[in-house]
Protein backbone atom coordinates (compact mmCIF):
# COMPACT_ATOMS: atom_id res chain seq x y z
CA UNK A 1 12.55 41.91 62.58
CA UNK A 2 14.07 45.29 61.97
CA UNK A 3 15.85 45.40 58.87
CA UNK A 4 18.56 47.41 59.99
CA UNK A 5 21.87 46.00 59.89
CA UNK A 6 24.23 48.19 60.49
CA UNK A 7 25.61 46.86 63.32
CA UNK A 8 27.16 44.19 61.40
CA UNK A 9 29.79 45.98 59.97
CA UNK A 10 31.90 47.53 62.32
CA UNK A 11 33.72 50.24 59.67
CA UNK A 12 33.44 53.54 59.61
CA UNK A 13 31.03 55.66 57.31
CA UNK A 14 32.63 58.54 55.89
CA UNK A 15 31.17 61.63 54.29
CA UNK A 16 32.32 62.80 50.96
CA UNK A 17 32.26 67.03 50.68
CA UNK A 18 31.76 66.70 46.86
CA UNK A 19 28.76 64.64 46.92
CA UNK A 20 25.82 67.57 46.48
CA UNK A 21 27.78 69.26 43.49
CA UNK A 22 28.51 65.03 41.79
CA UNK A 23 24.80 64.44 42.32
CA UNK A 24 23.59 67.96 40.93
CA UNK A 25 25.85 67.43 37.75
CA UNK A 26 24.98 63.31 37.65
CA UNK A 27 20.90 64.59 37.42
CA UNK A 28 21.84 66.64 34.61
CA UNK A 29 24.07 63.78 32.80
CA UNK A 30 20.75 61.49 33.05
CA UNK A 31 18.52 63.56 31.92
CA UNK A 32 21.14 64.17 29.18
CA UNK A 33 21.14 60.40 27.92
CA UNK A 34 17.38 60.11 27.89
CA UNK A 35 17.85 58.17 31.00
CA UNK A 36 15.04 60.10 33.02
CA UNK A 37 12.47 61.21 30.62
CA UNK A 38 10.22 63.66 32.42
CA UNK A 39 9.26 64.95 35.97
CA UNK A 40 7.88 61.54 37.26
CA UNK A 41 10.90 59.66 35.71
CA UNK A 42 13.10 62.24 37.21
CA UNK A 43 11.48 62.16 40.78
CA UNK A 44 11.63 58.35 40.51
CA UNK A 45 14.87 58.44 39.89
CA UNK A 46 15.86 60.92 42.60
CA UNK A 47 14.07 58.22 44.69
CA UNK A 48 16.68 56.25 43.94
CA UNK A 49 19.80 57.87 45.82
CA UNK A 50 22.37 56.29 43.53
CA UNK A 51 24.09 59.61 43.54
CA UNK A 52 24.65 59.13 47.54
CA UNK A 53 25.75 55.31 47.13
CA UNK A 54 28.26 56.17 45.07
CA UNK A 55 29.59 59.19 46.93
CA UNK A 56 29.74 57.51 50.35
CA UNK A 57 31.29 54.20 48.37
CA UNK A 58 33.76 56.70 47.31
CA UNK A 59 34.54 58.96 49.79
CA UNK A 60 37.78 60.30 48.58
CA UNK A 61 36.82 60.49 45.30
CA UNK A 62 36.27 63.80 43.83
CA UNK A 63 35.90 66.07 40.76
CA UNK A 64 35.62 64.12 37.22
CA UNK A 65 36.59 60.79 39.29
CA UNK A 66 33.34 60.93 41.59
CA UNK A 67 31.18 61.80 38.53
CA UNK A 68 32.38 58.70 36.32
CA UNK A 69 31.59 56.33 39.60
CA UNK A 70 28.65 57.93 39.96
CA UNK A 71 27.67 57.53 36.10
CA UNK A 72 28.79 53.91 36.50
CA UNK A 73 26.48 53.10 39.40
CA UNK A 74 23.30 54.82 37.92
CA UNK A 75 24.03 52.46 34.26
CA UNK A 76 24.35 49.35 36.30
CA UNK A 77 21.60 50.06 39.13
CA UNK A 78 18.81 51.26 35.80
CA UNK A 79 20.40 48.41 33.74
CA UNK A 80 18.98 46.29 36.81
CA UNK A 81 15.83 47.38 37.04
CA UNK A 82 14.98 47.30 33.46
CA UNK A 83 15.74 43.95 33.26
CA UNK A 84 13.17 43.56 36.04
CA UNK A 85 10.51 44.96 34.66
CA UNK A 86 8.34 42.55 32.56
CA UNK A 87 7.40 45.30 29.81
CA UNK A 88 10.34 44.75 28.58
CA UNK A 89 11.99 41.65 29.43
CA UNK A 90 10.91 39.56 26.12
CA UNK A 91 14.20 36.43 25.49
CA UNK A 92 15.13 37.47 22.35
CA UNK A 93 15.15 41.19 22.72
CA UNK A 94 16.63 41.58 26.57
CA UNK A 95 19.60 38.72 25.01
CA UNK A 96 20.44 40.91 22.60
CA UNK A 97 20.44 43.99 24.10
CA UNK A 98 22.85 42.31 26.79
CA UNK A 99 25.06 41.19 24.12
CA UNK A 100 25.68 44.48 23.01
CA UNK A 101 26.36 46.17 26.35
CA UNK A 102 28.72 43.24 26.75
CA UNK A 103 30.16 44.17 23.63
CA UNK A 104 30.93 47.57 24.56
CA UNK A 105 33.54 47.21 27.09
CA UNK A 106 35.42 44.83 24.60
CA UNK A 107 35.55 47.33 21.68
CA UNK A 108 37.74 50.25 21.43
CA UNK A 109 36.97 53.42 24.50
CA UNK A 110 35.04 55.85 22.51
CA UNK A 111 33.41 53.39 19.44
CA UNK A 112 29.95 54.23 19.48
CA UNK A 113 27.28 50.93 20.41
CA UNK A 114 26.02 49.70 17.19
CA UNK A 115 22.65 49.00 19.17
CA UNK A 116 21.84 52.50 19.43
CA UNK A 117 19.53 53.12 22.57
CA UNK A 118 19.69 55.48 25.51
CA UNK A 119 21.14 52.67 28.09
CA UNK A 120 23.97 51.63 25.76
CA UNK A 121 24.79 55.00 24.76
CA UNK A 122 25.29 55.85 28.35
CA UNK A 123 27.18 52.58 28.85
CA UNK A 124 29.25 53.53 26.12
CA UNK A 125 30.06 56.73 27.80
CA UNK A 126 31.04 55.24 31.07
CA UNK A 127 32.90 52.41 29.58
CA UNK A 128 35.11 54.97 27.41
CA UNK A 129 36.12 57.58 30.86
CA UNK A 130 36.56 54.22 32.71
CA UNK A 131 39.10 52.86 30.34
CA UNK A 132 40.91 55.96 30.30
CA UNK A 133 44.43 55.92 32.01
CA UNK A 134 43.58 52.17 33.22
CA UNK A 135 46.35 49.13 32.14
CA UNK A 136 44.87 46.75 29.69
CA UNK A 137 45.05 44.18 32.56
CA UNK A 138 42.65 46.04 34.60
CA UNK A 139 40.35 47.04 31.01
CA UNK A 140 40.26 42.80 30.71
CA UNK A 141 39.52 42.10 34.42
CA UNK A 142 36.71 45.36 34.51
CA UNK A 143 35.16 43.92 31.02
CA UNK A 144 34.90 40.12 32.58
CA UNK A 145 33.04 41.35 35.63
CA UNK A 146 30.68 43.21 33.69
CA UNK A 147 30.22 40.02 31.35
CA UNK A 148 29.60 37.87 34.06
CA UNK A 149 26.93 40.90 35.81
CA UNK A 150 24.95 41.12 32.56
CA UNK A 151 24.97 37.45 32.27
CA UNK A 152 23.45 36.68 35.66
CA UNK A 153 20.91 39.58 35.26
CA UNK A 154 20.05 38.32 31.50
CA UNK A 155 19.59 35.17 33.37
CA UNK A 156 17.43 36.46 36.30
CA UNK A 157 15.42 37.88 34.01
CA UNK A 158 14.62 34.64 31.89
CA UNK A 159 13.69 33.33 35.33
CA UNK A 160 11.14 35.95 36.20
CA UNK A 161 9.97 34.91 32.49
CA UNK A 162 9.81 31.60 32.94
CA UNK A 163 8.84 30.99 36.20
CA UNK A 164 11.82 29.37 37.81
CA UNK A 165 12.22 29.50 41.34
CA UNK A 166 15.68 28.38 42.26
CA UNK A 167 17.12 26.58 44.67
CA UNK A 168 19.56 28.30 47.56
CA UNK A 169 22.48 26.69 45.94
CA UNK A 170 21.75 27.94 42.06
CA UNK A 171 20.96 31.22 43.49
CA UNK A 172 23.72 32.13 45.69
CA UNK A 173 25.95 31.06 42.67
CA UNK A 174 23.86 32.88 39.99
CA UNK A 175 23.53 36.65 42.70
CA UNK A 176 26.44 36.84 43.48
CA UNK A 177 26.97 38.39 40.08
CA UNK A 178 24.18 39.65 39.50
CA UNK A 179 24.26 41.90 42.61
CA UNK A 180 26.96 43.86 40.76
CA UNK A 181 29.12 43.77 43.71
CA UNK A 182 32.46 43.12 41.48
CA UNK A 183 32.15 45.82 38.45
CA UNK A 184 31.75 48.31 41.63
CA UNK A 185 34.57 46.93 43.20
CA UNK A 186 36.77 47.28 39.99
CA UNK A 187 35.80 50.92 40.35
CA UNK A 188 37.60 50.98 43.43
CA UNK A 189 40.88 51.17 41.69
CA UNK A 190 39.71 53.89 38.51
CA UNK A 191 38.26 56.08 41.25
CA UNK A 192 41.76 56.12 43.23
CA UNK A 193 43.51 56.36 39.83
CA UNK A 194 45.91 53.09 41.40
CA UNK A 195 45.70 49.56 40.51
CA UNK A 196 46.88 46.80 42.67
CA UNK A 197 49.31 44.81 41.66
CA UNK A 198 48.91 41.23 40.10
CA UNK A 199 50.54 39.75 42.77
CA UNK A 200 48.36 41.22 45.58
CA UNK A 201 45.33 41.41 43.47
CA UNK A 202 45.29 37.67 42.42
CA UNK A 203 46.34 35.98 45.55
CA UNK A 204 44.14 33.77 47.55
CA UNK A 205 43.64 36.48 50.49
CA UNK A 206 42.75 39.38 48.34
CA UNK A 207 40.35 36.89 46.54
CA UNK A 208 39.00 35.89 49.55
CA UNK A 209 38.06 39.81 51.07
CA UNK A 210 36.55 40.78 47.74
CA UNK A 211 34.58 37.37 47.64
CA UNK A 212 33.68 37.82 50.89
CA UNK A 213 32.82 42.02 50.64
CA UNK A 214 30.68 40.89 48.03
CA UNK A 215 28.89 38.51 49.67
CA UNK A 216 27.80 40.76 52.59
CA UNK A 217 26.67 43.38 49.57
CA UNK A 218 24.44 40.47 48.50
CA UNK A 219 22.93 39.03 51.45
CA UNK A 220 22.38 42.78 53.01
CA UNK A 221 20.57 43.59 49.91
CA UNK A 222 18.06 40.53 50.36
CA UNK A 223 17.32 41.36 53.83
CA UNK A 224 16.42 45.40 53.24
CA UNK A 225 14.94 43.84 49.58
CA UNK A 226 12.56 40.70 51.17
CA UNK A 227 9.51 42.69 50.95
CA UNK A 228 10.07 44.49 47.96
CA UNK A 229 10.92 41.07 46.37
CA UNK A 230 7.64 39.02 47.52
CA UNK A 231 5.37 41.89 46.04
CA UNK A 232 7.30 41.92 42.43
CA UNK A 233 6.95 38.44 42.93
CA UNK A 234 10.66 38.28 41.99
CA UNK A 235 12.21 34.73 43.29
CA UNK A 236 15.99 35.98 43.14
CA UNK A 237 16.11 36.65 47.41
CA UNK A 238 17.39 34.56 49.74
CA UNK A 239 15.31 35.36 52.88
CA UNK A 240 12.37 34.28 50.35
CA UNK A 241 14.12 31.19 49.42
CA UNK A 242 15.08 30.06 53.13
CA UNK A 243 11.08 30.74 53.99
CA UNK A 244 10.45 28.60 51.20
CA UNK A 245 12.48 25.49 51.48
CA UNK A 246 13.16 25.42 54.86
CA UNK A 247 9.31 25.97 55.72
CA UNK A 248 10.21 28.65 58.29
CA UNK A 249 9.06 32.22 59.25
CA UNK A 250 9.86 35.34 57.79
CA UNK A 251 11.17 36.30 60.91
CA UNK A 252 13.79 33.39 61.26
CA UNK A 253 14.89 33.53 57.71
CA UNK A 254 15.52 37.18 58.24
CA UNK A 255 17.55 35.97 61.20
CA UNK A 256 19.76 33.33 58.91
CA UNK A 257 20.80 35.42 56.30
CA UNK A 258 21.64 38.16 58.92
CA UNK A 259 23.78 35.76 60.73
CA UNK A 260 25.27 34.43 57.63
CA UNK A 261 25.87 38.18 56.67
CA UNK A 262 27.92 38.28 59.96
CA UNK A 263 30.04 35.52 59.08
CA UNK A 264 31.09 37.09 56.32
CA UNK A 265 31.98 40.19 57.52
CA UNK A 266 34.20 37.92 60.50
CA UNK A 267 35.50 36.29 57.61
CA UNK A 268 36.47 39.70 56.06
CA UNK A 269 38.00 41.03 59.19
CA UNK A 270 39.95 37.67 59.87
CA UNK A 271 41.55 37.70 56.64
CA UNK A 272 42.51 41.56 56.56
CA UNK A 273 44.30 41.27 59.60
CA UNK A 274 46.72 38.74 58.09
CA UNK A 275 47.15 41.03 54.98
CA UNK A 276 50.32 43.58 56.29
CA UNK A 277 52.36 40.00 57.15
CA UNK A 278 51.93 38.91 53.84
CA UNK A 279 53.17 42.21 52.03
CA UNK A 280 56.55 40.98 52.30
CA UNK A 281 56.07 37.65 50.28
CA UNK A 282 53.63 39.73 47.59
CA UNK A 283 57.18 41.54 46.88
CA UNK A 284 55.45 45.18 46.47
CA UNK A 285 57.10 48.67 47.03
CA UNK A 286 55.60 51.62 48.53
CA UNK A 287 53.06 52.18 45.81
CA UNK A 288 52.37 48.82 45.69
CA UNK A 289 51.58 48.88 49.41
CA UNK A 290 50.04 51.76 49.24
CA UNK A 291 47.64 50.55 46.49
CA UNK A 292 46.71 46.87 48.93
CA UNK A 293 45.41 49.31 51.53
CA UNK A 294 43.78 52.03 49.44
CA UNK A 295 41.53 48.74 47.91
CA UNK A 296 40.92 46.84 50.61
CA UNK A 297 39.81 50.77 52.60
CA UNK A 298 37.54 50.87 49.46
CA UNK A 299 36.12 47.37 50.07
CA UNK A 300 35.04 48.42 53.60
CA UNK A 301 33.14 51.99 52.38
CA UNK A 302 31.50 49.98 49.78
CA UNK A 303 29.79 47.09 52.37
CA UNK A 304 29.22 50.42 55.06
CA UNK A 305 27.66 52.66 51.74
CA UNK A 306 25.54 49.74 50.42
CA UNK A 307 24.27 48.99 53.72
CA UNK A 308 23.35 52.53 54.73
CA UNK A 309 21.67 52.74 51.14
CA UNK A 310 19.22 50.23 51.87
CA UNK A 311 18.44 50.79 55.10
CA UNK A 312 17.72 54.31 53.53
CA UNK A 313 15.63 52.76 50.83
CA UNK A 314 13.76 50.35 53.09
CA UNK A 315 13.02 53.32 55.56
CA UNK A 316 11.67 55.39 52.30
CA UNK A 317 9.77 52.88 50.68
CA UNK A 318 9.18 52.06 47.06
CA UNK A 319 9.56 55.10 44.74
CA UNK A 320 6.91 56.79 42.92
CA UNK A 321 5.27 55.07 40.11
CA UNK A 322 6.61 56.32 36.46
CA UNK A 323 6.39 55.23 33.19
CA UNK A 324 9.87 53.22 31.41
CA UNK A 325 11.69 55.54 29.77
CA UNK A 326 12.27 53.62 26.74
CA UNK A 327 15.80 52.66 27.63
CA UNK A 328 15.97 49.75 25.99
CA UNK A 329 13.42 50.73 22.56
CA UNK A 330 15.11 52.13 19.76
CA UNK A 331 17.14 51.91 16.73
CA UNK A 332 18.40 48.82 16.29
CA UNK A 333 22.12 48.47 14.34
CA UNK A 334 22.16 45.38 11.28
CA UNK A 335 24.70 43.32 13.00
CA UNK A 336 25.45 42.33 17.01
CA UNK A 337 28.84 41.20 17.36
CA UNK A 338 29.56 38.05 19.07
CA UNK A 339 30.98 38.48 22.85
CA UNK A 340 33.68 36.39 24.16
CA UNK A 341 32.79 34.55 27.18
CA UNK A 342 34.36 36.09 30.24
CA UNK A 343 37.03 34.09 32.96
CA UNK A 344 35.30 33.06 35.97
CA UNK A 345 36.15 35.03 39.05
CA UNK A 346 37.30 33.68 42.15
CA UNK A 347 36.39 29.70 40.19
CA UNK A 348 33.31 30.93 39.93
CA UNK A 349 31.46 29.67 36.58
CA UNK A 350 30.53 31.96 34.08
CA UNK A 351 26.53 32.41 34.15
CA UNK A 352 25.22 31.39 30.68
């Protein structure tokens, strides 16, 4: 079955005209942090195309705003696969590494990480032009979803240790953090320079499209990632799962999780229709308007760029072999601080 799925999502994909001079200047910002050490690190990375996920996510973004989403992207995405790779996925090590990215985003902007490696430096970075200009409500909100995203990752990774394979239920709860679809979203917002307001951004509806955005992120990912998946002999991927329990083909598990993928994306376009009747009752102004439709227009390029970036990657296959770049070996500070448990999204609980 093709692995193309594009015709699920029936948004439009729009360039961005500042996306070759964001990913010259991102290349050099990576290689800057140690993040890329070498030519075969580099081409791997260029591999990659996080640079063009985050441009066509952002399509109006430009300038210093496109590079910080851009920076934030390549953290998380690297973040993710270092956690996958079983050099360097040892318990006690990966937990507290995680701790201490975790850490970051509830320190001051700008305190240096007092684990002092190459990924938490760049973290650091991000976390710091992120913060800037942003309302402590959204600095709370941003820091919980990237809690609960290094949570479910630390997690994934003690399965890949351990040998758990779980169940549909325990996974779909567990990825749908761990996809990273929510610290992206909270981009959104920094990238426009807006924040919607508590009223909008907390109400059942706007809950519901960002659950549901994310969940077509996720199960769009496991369809382009299936193969990829099996040979890693990663369990975290629900067309692997399905084939598993439900003792069917690869074929028609592609098939479910494409048609659940469309569900979601009905779900999505069900509920944003019902949005401008309920602007009235939210009690916003103009900017407050103005700010409902500039993040729900986000939600929409991110499920079109994520989807085009797979189907890229899928089309490309894997990336060239290259050696870790030591992002997570280092110098090690005397004391990790403890990290406050973040509030489950959407009643979600917190992955521990």
């Amino acid at each position: 079955m093709s692995q193309d799925v594009c015709s699920l999502l029936p948004f439009q994909a729009l360039a961005n005209p500042d996306a070759e001079r964001a990913r010259e200047r991102h290349l050099e910002w990576v290689v800057g942090h140690g993040l890329a050490r070498g030519a075969a690190a580099l081409r791997r990375y260029r591999a990659l195309r996080l640079a063009d996920l985050a441009s066509s996510a952002h399509p109006e973004a430009a300038g210093d705003d496109l590079d910080l989403v851009t920076d934030a992207v390549c953290v998380a995405f690297t973040l993710g696969d270092q956690y996958g790779d079983p050099r360097v996925t040892q318990p006690e090590r990966i937990t507290r590494i995680t701790t201490e990215l975790a850490a970051i985003a509830y320190r001051l902007p700008g305190a240096p990480p007092e684990l002092d490696l190459p990924l938490t430096r760049a973290h650091a970075d991000v976390w710091r032009r992120c913060a800037a200009g942003m309302s402590p409500a959204w600095r709370a909100r941003a820091a919980g979803s990237l809690t609960r995203f290094l949570r479910a990752r630390l997690q994934e990774a003690h399965n890949r240790a351990l040998g758990v394979r779980p169940r549909e239920d325990a996974y779909l709860g567990l990825r749908g953090h761990a996809v990273g679809a929510a610290p992206c979203f909270d981009l959104i917002e920094r990238a426009g320079r807006f924040e919607v307001p508590p009223a909008a951004y907390w109400s059942r509806e706007l809950r519901a499209l960002t659950r549901h955005a994310g969940d077509v992120v996720l199960l769009c990912d496991d369809v382009h990632a299936a193969e990829r998946a099996e040979a890693a002999g990663d369990p975290h991927n629900l067309v692997l799962i399905r084939q598993r329990e439900r003792g069917c083909t690869r074929a028609e598990a592609t098939g479910q999780v494409v048609d659940l993928a469309r569900e979601r994306v009905e779900a999505f376009r069900t509920v944003a229709a019902a949005v401008p009747g309920l602007l009235g009752a939210w009690r916003l102004d103009a900017r407050g308007v103005a700010a409902v439709e500039r993040y729900l227009a986000g939600l929409r390029a991110w499920m079109v760029a994520n989807q085009l970036w797979g189907a890229a990657r899928h089309a490309a296959g894997p990336p060239p072999a290259a050696p870790v770049a030591g992002l997570l070996s280092g110098r090690a500070a005397a004391r990790t601080p403890h990290v406050p448990r973040a509030r489950p999204a959407d009643g979600a609980p917190v992955v521990a």
